[in-house]
C-alpha atoms as a PDB file:
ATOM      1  CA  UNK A   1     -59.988-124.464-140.319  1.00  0.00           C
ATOM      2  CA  UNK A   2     -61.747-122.859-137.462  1.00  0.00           C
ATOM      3  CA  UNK A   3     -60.637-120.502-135.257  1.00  0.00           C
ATOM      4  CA  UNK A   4     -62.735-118.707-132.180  1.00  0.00           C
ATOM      5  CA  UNK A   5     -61.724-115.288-130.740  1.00  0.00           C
ATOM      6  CA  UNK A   6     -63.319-113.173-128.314  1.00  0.00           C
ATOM      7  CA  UNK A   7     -64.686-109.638-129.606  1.00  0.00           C
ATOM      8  CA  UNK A   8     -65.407-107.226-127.068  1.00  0.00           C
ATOM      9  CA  UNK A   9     -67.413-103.979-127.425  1.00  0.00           C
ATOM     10  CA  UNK A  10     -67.270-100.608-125.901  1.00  0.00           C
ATOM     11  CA  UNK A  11     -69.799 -98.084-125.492  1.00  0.00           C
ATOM     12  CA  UNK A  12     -67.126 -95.704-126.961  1.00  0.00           C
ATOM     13  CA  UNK A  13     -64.226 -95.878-124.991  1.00  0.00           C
ATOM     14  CA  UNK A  14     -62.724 -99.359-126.514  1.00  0.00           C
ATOM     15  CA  UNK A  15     -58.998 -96.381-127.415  1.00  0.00           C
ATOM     16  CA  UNK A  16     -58.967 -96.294-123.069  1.00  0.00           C
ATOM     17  CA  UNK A  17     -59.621 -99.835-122.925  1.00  0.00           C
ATOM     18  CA  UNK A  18     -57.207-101.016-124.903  1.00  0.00           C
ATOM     19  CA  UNK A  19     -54.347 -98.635-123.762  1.00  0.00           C
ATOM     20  CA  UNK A  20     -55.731-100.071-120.108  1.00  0.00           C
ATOM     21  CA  UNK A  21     -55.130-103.561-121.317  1.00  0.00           C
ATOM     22  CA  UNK A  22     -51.573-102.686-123.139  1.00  0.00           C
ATOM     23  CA  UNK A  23     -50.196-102.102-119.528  1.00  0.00           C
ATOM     24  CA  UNK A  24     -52.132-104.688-117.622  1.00  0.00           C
ATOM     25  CA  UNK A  25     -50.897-107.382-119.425  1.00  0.00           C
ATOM     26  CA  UNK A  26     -47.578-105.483-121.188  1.00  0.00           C
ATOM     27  CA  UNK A  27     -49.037-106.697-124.630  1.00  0.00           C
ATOM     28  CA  UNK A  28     -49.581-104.103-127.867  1.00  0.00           C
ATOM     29  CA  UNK A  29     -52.411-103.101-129.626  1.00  0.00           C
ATOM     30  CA  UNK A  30     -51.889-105.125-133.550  1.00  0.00           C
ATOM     31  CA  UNK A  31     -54.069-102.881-135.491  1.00  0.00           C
ATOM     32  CA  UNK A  32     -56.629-100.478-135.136  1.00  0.00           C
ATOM     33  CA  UNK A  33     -58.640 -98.590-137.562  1.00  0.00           C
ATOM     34  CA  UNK A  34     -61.681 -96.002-136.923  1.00  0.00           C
ATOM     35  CA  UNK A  35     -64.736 -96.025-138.549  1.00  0.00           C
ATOM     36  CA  UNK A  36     -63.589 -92.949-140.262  1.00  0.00           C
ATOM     37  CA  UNK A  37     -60.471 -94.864-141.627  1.00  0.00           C
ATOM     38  CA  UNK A  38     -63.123 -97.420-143.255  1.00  0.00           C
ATOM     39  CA  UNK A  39     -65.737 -94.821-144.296  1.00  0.00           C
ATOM     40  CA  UNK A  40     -68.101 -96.028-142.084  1.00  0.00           C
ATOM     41  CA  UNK A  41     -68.764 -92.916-139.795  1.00  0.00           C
ATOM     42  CA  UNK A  42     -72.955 -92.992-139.387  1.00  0.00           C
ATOM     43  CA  UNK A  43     -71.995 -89.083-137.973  1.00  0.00           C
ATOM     44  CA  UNK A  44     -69.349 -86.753-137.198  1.00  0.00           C
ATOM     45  CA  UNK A  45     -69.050 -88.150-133.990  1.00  0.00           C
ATOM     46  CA  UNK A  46     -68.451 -91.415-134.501  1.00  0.00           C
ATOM     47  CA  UNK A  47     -65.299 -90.537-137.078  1.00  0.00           C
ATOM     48  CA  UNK A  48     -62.387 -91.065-134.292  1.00  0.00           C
ATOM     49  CA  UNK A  49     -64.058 -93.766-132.880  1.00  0.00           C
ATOM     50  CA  UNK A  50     -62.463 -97.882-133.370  1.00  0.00           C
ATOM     51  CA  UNK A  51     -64.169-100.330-135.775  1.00  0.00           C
ATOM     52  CA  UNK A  52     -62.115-102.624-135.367  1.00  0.00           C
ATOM     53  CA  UNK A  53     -58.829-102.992-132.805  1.00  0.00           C
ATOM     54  CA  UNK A  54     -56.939-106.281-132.194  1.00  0.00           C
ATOM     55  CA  UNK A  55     -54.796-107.153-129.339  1.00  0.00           C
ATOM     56  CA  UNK A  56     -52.478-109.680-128.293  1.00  0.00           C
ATOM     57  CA  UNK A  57     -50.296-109.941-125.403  1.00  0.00           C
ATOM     58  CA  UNK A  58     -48.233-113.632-125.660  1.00  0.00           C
ATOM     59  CA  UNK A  59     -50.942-115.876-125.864  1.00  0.00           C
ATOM     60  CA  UNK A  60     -53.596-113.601-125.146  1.00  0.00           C
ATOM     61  CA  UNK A  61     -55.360-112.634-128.411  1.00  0.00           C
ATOM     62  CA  UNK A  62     -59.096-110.727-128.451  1.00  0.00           C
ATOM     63  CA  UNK A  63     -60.261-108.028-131.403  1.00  0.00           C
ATOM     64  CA  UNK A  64     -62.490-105.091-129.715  1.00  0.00           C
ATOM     65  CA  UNK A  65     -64.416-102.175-131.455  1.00  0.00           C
ATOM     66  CA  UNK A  66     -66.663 -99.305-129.942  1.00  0.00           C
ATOM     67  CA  UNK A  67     -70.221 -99.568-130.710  1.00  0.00           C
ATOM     68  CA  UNK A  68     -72.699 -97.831-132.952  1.00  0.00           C
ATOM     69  CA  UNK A  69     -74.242 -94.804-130.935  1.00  0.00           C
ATOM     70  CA  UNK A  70     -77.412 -96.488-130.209  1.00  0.00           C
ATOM     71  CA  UNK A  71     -75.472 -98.968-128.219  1.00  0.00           C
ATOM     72  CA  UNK A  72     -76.222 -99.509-124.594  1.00  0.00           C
ATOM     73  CA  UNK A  73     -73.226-101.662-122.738  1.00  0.00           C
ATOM     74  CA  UNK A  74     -74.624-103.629-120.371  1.00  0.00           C
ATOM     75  CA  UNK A  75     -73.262-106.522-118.764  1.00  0.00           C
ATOM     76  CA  UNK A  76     -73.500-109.833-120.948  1.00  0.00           C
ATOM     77  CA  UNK A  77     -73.827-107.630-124.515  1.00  0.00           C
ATOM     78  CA  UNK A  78     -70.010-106.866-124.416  1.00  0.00           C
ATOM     79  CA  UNK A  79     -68.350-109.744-125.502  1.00  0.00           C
ATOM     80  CA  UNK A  80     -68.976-111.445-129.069  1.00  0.00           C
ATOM     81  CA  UNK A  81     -67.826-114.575-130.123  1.00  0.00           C
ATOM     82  CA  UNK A  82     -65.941-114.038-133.662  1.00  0.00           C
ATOM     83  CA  UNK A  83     -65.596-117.419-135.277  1.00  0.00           C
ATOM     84  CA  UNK A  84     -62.883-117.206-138.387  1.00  0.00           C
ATOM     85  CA  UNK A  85     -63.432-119.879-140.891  1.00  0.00           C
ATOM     86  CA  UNK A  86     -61.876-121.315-144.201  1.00  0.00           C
ATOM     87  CA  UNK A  87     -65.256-122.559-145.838  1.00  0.00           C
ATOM     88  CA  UNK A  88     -67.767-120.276-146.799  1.00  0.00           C
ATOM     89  CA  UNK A  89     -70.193-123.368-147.281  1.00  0.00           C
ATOM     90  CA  UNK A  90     -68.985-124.271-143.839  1.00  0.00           C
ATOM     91  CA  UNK A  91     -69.143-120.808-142.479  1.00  0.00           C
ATOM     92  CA  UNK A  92     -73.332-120.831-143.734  1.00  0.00           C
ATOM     93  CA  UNK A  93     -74.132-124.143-142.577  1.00  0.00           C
ATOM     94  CA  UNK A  94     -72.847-122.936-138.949  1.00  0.00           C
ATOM     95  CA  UNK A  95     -74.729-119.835-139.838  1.00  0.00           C
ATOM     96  CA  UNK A  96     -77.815-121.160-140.403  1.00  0.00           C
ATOM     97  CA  UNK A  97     -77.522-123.312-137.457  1.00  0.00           C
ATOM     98  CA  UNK A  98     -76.535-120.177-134.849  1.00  0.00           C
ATOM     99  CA  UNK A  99     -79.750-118.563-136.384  1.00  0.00           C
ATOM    100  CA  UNK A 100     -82.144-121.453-135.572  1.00  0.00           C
ATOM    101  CA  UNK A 101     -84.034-120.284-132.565  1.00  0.00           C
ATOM    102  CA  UNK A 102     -82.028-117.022-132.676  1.00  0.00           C
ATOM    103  CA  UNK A 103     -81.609-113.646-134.753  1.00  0.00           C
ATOM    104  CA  UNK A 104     -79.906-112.338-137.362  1.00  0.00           C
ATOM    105  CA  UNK A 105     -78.317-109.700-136.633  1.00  0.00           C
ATOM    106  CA  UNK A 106     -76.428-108.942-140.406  1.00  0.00           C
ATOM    107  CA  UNK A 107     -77.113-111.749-142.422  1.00  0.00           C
ATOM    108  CA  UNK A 108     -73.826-112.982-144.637  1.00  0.00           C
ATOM    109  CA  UNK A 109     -72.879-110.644-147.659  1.00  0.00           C
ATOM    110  CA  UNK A 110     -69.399-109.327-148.784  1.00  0.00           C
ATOM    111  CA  UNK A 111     -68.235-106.895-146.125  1.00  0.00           C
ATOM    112  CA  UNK A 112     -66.385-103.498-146.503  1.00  0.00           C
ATOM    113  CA  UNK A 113     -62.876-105.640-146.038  1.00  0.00           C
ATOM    114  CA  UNK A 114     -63.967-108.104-148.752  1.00  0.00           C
ATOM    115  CA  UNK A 115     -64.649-111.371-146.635  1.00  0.00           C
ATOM    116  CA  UNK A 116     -67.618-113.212-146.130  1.00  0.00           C
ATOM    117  CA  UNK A 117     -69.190-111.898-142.864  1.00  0.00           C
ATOM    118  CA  UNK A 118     -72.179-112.331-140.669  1.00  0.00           C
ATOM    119  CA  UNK A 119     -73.848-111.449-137.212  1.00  0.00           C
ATOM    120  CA  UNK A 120     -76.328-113.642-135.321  1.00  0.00           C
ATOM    121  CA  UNK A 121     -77.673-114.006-131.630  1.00  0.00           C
ATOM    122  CA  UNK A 122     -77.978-117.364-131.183  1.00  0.00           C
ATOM    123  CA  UNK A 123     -81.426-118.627-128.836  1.00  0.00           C
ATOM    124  CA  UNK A 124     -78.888-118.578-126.009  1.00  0.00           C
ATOM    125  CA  UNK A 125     -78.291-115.142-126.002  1.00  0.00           C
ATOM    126  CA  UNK A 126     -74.895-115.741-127.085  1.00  0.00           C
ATOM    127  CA  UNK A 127     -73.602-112.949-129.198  1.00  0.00           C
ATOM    128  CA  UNK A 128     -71.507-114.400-132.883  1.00  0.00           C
ATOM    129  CA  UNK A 129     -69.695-112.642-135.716  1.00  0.00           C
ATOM    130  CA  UNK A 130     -68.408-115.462-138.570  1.00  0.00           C
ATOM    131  CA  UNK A 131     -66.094-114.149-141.070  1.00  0.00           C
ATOM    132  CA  UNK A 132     -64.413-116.328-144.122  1.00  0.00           C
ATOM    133  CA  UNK A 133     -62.746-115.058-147.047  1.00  0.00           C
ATOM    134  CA  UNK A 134     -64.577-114.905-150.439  1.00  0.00           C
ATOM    135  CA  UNK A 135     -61.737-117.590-152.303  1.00  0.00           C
END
């Protein structure tokens, strides 16, 4: 099973964004953790700040986060495409394929939630995030 969802990042206000997005679209924010929830806080600073936030408003579904410090938002680096997957032999074949041409970003290993996850630019320019779970 596939699934694609649209990630978008913040240069550190992704709390304003979503609250923003809550009343445009009357929707609720599903879940929401900060990197100091996951242990993941690189400084003080970055403690409060979301790791991971996802949203849904009827049929409108997207995850967000703020970004890592050294972040700079510019227009076209927002927006990741987060690709959910069943397969983890299907989720590196569509890895390795992404990465052809393109970068690895964070190459697949057992992330902090247990899945299977991944980041990769692929030649395009197109920002991707697969995740599958380790069974």
């Amino acid at each position: 099973m596939k699934r694609i969802n649209p990630y978008l990042t913040f240069a550190g206000n992704c709390r304003e964004a979503l609250d923003f997005y809550k009343t445009c679209f009357n929707g609720e924010i599903v879940s929401i953790e900060t990197f100091g929830d996951a242990n993941f806080a690189q400084n003080e600073s970055m403690k409060d700040k979301i790791i991971h936030a996802e949203f849904k408003a009827e049929e409108i579904y997207f995850m967000a986060s703020d970004a890592t410090p050294d972040f700079k938002a510019n227009p076209g680096n927002m927006l990741t495409m987060s690709l959910s997957l069943s397969d983890k032999n299907e989720q590196a074949k569509i890895f390795d394929a992404l990465a052809d041409g393109g970068t690895v970003t964070m190459p697949l290993d057992i992330a902090f939630w247990g899945e299977i996850f991944g980041m990769v630019t692929d030649r395009f320019g197109i920002h991707w995030m697969l995740s599958c779970p380790t069974q």
